[in-house]
C-alpha atoms as a PDB file:
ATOM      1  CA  UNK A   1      -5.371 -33.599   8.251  1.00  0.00           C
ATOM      2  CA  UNK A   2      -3.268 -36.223   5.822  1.00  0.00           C
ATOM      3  CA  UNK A   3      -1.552 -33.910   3.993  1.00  0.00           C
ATOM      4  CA  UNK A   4       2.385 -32.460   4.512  1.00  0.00           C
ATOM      5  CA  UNK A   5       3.207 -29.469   2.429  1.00  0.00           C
ATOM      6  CA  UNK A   6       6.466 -30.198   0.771  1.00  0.00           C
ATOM      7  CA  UNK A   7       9.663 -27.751   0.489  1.00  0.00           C
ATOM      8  CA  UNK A   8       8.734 -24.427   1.550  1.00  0.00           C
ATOM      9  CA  UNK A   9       5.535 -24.516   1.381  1.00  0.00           C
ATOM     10  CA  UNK A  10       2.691 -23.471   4.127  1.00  0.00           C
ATOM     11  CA  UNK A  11      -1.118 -24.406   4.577  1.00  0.00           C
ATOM     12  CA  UNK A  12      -3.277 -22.562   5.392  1.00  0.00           C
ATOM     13  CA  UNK A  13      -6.953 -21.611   7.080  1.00  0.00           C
ATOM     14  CA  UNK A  14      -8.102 -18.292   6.261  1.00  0.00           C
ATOM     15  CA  UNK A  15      -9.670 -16.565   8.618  1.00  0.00           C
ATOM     16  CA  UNK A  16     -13.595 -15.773   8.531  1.00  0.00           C
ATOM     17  CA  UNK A  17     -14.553 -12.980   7.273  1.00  0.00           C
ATOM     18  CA  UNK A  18     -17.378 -10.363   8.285  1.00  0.00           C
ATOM     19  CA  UNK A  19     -20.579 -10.654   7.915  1.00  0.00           C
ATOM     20  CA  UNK A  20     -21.793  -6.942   8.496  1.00  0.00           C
ATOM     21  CA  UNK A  21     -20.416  -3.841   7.724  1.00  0.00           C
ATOM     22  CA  UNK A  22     -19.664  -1.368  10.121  1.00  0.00           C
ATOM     23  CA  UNK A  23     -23.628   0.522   9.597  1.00  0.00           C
ATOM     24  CA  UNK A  24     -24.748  -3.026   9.951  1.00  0.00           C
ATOM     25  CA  UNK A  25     -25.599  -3.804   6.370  1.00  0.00           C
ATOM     26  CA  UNK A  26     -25.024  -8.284   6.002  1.00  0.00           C
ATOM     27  CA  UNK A  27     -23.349  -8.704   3.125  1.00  0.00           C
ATOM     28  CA  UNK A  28     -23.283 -11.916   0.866  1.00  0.00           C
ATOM     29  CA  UNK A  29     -20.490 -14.253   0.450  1.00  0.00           C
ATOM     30  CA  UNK A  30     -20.123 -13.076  -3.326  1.00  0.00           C
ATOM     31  CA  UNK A  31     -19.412  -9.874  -2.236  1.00  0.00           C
ATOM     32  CA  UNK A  32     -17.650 -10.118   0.910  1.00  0.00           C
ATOM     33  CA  UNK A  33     -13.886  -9.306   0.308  1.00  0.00           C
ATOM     34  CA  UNK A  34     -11.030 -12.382   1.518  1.00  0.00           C
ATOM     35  CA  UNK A  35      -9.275 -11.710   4.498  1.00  0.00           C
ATOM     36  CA  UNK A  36      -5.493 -11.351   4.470  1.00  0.00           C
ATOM     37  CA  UNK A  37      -5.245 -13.244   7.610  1.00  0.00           C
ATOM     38  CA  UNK A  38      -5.288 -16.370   8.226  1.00  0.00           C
ATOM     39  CA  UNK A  39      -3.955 -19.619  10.457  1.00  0.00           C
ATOM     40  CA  UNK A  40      -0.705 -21.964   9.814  1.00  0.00           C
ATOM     41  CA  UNK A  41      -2.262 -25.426   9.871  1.00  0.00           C
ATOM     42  CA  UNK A  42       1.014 -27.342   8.317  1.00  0.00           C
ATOM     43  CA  UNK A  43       4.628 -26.239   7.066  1.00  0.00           C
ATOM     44  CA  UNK A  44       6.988 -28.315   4.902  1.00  0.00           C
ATOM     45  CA  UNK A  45      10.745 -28.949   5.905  1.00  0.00           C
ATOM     46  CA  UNK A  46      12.394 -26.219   4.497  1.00  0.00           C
ATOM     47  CA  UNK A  47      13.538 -25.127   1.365  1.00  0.00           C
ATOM     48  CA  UNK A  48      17.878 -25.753   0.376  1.00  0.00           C
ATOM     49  CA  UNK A  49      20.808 -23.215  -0.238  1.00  0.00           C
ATOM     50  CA  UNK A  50      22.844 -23.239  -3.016  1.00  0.00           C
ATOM     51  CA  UNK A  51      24.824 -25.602  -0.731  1.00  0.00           C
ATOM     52  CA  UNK A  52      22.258 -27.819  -0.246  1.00  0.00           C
ATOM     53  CA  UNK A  53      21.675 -27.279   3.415  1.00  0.00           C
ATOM     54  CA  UNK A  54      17.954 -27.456   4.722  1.00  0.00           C
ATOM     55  CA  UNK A  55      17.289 -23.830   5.608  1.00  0.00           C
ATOM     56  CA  UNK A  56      14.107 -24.489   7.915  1.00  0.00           C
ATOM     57  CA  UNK A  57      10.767 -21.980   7.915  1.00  0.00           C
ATOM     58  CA  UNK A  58      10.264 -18.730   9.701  1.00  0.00           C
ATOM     59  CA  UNK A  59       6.395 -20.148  10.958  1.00  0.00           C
ATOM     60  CA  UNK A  60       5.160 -22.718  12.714  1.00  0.00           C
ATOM     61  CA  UNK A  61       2.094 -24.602  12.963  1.00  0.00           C
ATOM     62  CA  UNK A  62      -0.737 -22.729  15.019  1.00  0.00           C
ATOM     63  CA  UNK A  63       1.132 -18.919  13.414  1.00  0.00           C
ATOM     64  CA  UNK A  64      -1.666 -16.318  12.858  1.00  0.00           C
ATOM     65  CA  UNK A  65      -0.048 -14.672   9.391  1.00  0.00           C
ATOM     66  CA  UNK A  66      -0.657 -11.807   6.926  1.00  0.00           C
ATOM     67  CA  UNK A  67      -0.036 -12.928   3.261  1.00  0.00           C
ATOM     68  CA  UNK A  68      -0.813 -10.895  -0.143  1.00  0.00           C
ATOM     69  CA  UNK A  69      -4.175 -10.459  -1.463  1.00  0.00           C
ATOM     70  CA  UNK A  70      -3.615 -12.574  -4.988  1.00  0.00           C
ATOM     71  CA  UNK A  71      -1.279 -14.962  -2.858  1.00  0.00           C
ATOM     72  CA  UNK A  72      -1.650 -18.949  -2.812  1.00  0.00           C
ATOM     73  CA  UNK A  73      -3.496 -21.739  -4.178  1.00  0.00           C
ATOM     74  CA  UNK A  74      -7.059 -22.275  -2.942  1.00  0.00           C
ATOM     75  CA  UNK A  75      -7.577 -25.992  -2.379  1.00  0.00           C
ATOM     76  CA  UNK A  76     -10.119 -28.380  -0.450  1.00  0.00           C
ATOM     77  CA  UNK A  77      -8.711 -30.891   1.708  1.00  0.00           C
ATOM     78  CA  UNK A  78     -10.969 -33.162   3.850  1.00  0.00           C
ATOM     79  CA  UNK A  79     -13.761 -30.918   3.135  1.00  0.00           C
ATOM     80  CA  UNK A  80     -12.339 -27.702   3.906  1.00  0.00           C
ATOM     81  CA  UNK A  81     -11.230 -24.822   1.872  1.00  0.00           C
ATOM     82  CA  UNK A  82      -7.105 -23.862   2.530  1.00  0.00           C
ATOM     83  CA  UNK A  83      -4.486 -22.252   0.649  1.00  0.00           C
ATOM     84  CA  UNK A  84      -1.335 -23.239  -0.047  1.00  0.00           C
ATOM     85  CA  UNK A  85       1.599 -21.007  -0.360  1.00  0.00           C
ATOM     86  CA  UNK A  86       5.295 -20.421  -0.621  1.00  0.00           C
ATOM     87  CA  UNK A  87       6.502 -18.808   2.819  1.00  0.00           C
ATOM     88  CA  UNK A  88       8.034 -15.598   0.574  1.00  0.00           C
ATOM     89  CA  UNK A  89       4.411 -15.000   0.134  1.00  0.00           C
ATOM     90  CA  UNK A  90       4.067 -14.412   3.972  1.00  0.00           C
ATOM     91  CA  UNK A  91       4.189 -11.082   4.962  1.00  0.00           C
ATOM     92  CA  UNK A  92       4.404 -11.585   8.227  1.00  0.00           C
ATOM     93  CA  UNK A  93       3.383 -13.145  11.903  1.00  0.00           C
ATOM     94  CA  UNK A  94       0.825 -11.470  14.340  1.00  0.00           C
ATOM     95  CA  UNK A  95       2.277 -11.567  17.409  1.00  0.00           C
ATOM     96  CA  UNK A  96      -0.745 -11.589  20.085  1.00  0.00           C
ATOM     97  CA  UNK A  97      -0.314  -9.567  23.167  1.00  0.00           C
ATOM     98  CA  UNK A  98       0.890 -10.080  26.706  1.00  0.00           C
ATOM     99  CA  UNK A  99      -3.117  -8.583  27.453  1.00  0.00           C
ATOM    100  CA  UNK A 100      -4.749 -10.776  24.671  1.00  0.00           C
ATOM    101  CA  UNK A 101      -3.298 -13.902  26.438  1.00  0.00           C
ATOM    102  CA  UNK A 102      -4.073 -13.008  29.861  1.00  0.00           C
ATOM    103  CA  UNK A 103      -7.659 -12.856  28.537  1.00  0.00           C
ATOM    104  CA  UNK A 104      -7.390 -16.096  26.522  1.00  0.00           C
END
């Protein structure tokens, strides 16, 4: 990807959401509601005090995330459809467990 998020700023890949419902109806991509979740695919340098020091972000690249419903900007960069959000919208990281990466 040729693009680097400036300031605070985060991409991201949303992650897919399903495509049955728990009785096993599909449902359509109209009516399928967006995941919260998502991937960090690229994070700009930081954001500055009121000093002016480079303060730098909380994620990384490769963070799985939970951000607000109504959060970001939906945008299509080399074909692909990513948001792009301040890190205060980021609720928080999903830490995966010790049992998740044994299986991984």
């Amino acid at each position: 990807m040729k693009f680097r998020p400036l300031h605070d700023r985060v991409v991201i890949r949303r992650a897919e959401g399903d495509i049955k419902s728990k009785g096993g109806i599909i449902i359509p991509d109209n009516a399928k509601e967006k995941p919260q979740e998502g991937e960090v695919i690229a994070v700009g340098p930081g954001a500055r005090d009121e000093n002016g020091a480079l303060v730098p972000l909380d994620v990384k690249a490769g963070d799985t995330i939970l951000f607000g419903k109504w959060s970001g900007t939906e945008v299509k960069i080399d074909g692909e459809d990513l948001l792009i959000m301040k890190e205060a919208d980021i609720m928080g990281v999903i830490e995966k467990t010790v049992a998740a990466k044994k299986a991984a």
